[in-house]
PDB file of N, CA and C in Angstrom:
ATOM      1  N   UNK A   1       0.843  -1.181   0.000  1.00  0.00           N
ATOM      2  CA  UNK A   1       0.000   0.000   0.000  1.00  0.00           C
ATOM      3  C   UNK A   1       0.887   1.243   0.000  1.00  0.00           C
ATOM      4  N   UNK A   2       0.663   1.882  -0.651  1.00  0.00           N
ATOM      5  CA  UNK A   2       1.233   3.115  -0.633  1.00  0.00           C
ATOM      6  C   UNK A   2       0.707   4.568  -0.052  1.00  0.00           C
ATOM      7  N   UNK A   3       1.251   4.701   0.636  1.00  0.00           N
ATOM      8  CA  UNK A   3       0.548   6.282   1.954  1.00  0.00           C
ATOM      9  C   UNK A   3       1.829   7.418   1.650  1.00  0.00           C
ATOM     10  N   UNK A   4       0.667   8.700   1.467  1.00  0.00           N
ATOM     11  CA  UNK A   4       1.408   9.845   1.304  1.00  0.00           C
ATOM     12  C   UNK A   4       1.132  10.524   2.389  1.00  0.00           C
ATOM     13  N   UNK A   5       2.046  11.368   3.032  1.00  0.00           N
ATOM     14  CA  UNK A   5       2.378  12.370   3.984  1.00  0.00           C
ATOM     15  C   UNK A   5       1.695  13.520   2.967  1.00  0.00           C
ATOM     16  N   UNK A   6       0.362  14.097   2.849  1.00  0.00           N
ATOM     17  CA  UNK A   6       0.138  14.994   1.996  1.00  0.00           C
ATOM     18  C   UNK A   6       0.750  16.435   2.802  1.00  0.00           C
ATOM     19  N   UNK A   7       1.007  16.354   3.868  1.00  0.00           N
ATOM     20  CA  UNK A   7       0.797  17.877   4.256  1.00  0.00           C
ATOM     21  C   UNK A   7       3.252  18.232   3.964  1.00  0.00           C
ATOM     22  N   UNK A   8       3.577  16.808   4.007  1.00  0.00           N
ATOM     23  CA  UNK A   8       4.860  16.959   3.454  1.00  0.00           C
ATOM     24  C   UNK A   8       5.024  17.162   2.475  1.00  0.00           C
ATOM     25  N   UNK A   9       4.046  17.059   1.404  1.00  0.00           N
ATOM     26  CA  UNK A   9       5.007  16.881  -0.277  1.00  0.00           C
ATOM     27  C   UNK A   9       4.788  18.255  -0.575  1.00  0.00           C
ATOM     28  N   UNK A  10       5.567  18.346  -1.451  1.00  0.00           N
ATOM     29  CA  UNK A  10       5.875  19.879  -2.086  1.00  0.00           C
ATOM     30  C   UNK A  10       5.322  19.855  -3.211  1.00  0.00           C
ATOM     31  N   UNK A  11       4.788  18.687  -3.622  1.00  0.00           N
ATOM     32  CA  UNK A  11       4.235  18.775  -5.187  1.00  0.00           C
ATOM     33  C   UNK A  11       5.141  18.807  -6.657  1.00  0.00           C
ATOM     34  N   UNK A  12       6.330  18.024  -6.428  1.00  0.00           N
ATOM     35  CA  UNK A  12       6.985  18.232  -7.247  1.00  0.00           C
ATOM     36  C   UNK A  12       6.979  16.784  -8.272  1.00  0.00           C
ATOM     37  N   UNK A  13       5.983  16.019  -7.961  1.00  0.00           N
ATOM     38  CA  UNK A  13       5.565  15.622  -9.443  1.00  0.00           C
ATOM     39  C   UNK A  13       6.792  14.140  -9.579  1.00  0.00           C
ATOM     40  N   UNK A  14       8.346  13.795  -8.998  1.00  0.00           N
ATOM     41  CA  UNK A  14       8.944  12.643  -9.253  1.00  0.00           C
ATOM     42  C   UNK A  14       8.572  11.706  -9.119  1.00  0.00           C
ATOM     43  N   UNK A  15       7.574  11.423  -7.809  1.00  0.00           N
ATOM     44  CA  UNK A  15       7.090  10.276  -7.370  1.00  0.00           C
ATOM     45  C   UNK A  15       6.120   9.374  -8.734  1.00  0.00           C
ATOM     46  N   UNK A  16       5.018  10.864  -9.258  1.00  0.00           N
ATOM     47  CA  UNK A  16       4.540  10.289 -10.625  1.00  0.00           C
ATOM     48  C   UNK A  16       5.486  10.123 -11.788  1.00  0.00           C
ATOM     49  N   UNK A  17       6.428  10.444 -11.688  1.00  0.00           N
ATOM     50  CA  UNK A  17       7.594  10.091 -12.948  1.00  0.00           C
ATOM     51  C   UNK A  17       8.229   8.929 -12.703  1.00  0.00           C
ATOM     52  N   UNK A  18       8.669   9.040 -11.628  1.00  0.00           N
ATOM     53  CA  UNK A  18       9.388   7.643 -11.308  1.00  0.00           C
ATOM     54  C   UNK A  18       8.173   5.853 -11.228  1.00  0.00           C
ATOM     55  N   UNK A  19       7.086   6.268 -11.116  1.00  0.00           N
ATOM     56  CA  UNK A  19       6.340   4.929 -11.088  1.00  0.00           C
ATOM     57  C   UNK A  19       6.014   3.696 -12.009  1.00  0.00           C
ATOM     58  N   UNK A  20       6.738   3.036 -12.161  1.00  0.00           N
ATOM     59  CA  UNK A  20       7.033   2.289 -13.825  1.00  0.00           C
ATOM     60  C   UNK A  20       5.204   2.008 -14.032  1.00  0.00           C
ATOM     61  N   UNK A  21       4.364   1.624 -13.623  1.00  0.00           N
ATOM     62  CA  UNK A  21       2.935   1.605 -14.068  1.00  0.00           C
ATOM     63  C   UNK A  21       2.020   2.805 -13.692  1.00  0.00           C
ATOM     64  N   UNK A  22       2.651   3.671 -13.406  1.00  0.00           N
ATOM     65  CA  UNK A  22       1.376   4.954 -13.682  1.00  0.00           C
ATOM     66  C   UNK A  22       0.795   5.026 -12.835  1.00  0.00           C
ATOM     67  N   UNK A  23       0.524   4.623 -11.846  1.00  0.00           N
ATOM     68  CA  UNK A  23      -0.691   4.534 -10.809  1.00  0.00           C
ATOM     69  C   UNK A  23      -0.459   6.034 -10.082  1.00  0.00           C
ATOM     70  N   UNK A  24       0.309   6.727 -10.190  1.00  0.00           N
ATOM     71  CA  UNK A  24      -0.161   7.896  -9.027  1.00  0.00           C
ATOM     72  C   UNK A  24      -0.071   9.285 -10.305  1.00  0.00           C
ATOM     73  N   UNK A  25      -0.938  10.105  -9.369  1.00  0.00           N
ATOM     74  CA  UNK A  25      -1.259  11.541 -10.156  1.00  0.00           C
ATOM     75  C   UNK A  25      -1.408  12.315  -9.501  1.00  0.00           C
ATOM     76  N   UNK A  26      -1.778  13.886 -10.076  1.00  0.00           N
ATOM     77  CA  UNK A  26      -1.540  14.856  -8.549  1.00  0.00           C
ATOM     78  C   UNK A  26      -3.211  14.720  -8.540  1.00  0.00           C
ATOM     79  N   UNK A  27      -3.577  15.338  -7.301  1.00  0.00           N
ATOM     80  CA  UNK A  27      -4.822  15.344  -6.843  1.00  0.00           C
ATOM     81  C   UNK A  27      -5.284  16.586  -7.144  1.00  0.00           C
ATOM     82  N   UNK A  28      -6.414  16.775  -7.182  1.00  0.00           N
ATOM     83  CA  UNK A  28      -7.420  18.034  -7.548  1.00  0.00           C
ATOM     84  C   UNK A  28      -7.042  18.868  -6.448  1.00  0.00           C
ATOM     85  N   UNK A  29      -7.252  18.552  -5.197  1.00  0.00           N
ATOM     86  CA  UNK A  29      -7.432  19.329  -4.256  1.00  0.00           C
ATOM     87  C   UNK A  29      -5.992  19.966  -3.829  1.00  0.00           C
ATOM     88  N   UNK A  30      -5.567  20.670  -2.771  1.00  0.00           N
ATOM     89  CA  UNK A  30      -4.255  21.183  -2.356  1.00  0.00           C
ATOM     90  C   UNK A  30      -4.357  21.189  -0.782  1.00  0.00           C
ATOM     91  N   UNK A  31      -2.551  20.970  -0.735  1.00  0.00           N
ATOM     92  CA  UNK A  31      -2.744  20.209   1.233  1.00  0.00           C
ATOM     93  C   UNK A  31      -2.461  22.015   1.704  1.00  0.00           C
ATOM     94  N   UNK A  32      -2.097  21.311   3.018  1.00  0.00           N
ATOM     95  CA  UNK A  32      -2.188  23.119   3.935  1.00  0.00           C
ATOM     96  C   UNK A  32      -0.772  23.943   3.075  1.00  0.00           C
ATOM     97  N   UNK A  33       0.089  23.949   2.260  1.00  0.00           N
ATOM     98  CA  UNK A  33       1.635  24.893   1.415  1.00  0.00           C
ATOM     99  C   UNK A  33       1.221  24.766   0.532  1.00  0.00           C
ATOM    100  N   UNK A  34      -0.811  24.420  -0.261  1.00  0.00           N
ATOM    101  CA  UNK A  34      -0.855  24.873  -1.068  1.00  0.00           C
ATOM    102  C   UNK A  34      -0.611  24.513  -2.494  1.00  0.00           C
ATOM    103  N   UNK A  35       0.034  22.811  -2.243  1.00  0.00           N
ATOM    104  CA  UNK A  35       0.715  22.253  -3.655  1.00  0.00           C
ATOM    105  C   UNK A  35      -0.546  20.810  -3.811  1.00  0.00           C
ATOM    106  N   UNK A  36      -0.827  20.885  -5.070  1.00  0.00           N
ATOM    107  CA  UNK A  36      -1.310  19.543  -5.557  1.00  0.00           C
ATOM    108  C   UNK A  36      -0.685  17.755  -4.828  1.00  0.00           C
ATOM    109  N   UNK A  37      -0.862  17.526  -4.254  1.00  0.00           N
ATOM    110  CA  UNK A  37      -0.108  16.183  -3.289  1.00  0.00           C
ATOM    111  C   UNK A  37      -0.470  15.051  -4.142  1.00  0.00           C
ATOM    112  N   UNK A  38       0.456  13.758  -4.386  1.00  0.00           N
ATOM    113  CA  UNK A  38      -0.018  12.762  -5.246  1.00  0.00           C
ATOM    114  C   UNK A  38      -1.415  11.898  -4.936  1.00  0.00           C
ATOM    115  N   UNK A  39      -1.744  10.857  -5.403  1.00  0.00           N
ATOM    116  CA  UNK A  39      -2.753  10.320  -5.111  1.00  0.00           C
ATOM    117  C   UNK A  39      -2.595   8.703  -5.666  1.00  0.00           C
ATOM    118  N   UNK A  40      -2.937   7.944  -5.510  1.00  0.00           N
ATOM    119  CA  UNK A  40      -2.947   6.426  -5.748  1.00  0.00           C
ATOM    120  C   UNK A  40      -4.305   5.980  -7.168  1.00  0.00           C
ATOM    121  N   UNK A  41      -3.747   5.648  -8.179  1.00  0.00           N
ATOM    122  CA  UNK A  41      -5.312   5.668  -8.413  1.00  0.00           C
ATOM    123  C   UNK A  41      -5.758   4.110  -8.370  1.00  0.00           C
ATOM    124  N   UNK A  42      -5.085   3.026  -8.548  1.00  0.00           N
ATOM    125  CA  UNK A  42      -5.091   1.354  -8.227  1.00  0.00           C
ATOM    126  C   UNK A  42      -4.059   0.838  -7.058  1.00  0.00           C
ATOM    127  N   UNK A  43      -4.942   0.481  -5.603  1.00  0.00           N
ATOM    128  CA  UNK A  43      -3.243   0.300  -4.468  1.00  0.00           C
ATOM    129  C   UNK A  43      -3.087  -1.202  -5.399  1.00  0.00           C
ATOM    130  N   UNK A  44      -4.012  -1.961  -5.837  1.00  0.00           N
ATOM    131  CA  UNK A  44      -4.062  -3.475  -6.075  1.00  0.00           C
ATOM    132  C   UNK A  44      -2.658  -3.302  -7.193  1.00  0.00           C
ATOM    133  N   UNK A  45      -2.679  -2.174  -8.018  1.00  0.00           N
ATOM    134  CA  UNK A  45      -1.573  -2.800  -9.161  1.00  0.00           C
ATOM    135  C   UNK A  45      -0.256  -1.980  -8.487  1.00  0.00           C
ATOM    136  N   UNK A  46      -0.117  -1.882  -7.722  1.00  0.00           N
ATOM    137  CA  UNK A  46       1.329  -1.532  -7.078  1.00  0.00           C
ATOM    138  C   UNK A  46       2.383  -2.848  -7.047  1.00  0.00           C
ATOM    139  N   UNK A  47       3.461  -2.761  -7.673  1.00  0.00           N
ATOM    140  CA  UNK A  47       3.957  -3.385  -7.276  1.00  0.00           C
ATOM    141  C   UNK A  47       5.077  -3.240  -6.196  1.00  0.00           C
ATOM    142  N   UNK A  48       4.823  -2.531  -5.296  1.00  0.00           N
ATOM    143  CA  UNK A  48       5.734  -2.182  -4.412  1.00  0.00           C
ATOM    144  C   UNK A  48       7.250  -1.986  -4.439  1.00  0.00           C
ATOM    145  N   UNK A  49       7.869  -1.300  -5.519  1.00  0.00           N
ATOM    146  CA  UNK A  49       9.009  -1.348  -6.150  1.00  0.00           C
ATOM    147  C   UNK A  49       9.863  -0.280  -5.539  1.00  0.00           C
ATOM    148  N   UNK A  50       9.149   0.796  -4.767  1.00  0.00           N
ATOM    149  CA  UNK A  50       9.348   1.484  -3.685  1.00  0.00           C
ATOM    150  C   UNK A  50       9.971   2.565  -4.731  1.00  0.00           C
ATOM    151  N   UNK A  51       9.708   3.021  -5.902  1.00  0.00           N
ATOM    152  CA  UNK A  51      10.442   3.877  -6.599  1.00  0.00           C
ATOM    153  C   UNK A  51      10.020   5.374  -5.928  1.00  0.00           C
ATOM    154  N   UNK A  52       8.875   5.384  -5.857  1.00  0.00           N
ATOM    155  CA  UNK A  52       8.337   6.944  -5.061  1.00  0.00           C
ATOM    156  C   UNK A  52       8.737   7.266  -3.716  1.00  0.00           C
ATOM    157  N   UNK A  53       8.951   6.247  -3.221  1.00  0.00           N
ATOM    158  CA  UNK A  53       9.580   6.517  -1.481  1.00  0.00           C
ATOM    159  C   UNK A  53      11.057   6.476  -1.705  1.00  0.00           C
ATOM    160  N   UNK A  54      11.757   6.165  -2.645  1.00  0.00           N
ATOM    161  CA  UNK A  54      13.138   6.325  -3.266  1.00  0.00           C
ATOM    162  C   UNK A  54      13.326   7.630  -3.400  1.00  0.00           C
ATOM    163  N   UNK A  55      12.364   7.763  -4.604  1.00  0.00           N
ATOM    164  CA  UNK A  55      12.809   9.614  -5.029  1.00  0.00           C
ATOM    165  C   UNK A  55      12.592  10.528  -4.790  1.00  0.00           C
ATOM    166  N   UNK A  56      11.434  10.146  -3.466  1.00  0.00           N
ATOM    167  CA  UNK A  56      10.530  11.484  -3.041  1.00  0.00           C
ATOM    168  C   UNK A  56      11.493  12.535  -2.138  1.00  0.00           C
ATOM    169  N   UNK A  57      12.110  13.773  -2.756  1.00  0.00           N
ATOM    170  CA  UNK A  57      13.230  14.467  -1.502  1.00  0.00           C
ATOM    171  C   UNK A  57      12.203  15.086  -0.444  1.00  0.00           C
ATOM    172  N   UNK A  58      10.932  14.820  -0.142  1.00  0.00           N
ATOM    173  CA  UNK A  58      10.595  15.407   0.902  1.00  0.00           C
ATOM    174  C   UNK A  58      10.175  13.879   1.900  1.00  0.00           C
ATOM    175  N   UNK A  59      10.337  13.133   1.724  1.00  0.00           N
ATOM    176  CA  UNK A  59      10.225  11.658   2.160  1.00  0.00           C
ATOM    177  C   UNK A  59       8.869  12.014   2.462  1.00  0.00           C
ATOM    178  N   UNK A  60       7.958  12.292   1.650  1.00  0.00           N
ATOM    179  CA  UNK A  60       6.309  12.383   1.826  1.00  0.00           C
ATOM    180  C   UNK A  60       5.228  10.914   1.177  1.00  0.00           C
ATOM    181  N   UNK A  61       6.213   9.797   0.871  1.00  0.00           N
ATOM    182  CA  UNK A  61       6.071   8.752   0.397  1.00  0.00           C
ATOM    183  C   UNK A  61       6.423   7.739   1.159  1.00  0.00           C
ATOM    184  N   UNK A  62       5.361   6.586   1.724  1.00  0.00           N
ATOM    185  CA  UNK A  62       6.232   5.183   2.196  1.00  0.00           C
ATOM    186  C   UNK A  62       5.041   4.218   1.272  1.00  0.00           C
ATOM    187  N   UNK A  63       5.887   3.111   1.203  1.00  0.00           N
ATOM    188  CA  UNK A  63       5.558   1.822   1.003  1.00  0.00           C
ATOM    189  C   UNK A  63       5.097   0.777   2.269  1.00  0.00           C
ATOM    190  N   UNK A  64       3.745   0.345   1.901  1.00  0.00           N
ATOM    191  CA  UNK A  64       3.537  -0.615   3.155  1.00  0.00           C
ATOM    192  C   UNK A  64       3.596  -1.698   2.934  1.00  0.00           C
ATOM    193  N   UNK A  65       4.397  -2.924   3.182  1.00  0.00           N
ATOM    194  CA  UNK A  65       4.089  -4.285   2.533  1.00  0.00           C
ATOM    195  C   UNK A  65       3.036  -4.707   3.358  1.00  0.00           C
ATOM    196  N   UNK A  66       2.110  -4.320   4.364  1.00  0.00           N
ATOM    197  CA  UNK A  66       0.990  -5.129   4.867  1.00  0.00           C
ATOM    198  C   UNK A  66       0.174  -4.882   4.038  1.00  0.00           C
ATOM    199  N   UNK A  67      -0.796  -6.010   4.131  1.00  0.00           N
ATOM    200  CA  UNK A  67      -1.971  -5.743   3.395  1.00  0.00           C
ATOM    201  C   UNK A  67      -3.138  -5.035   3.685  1.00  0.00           C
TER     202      UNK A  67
END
């Protein structure tokens, strides 16, 4: 499962670059600094490859291996 720290990310968009299947996008809405925060759109097709909690420089990204 993948959980974002929305009120950490800065909105800078790597986490959706780095995701080899696409699953995350920015969200409509904006956290409290105002920036678009990512969003999950399938947790089922994650393959937990941990690329977004890799590249994220505000560490506003973890990977959960529980189910």
């Amino acid at each position: 499962m993948v959980l974002v720290n929305e009120s950490s990310c800065k909105g800078c968009g790597i986490c959706i670059a780095m995701c080899p299947l696409k699953i995350l996008y920015f969200s409509e809405g904006f956290n409290e600094q105002g920036f678009h925060f990512p969003k999950v759109s399938d947790q089922e097709k994650c393959v937990k490859c941990n690329n977004c909690m890799i590249y994220c420089p505000d560490f506003a990204m973890m990977v959960n291996d529980d189910e």
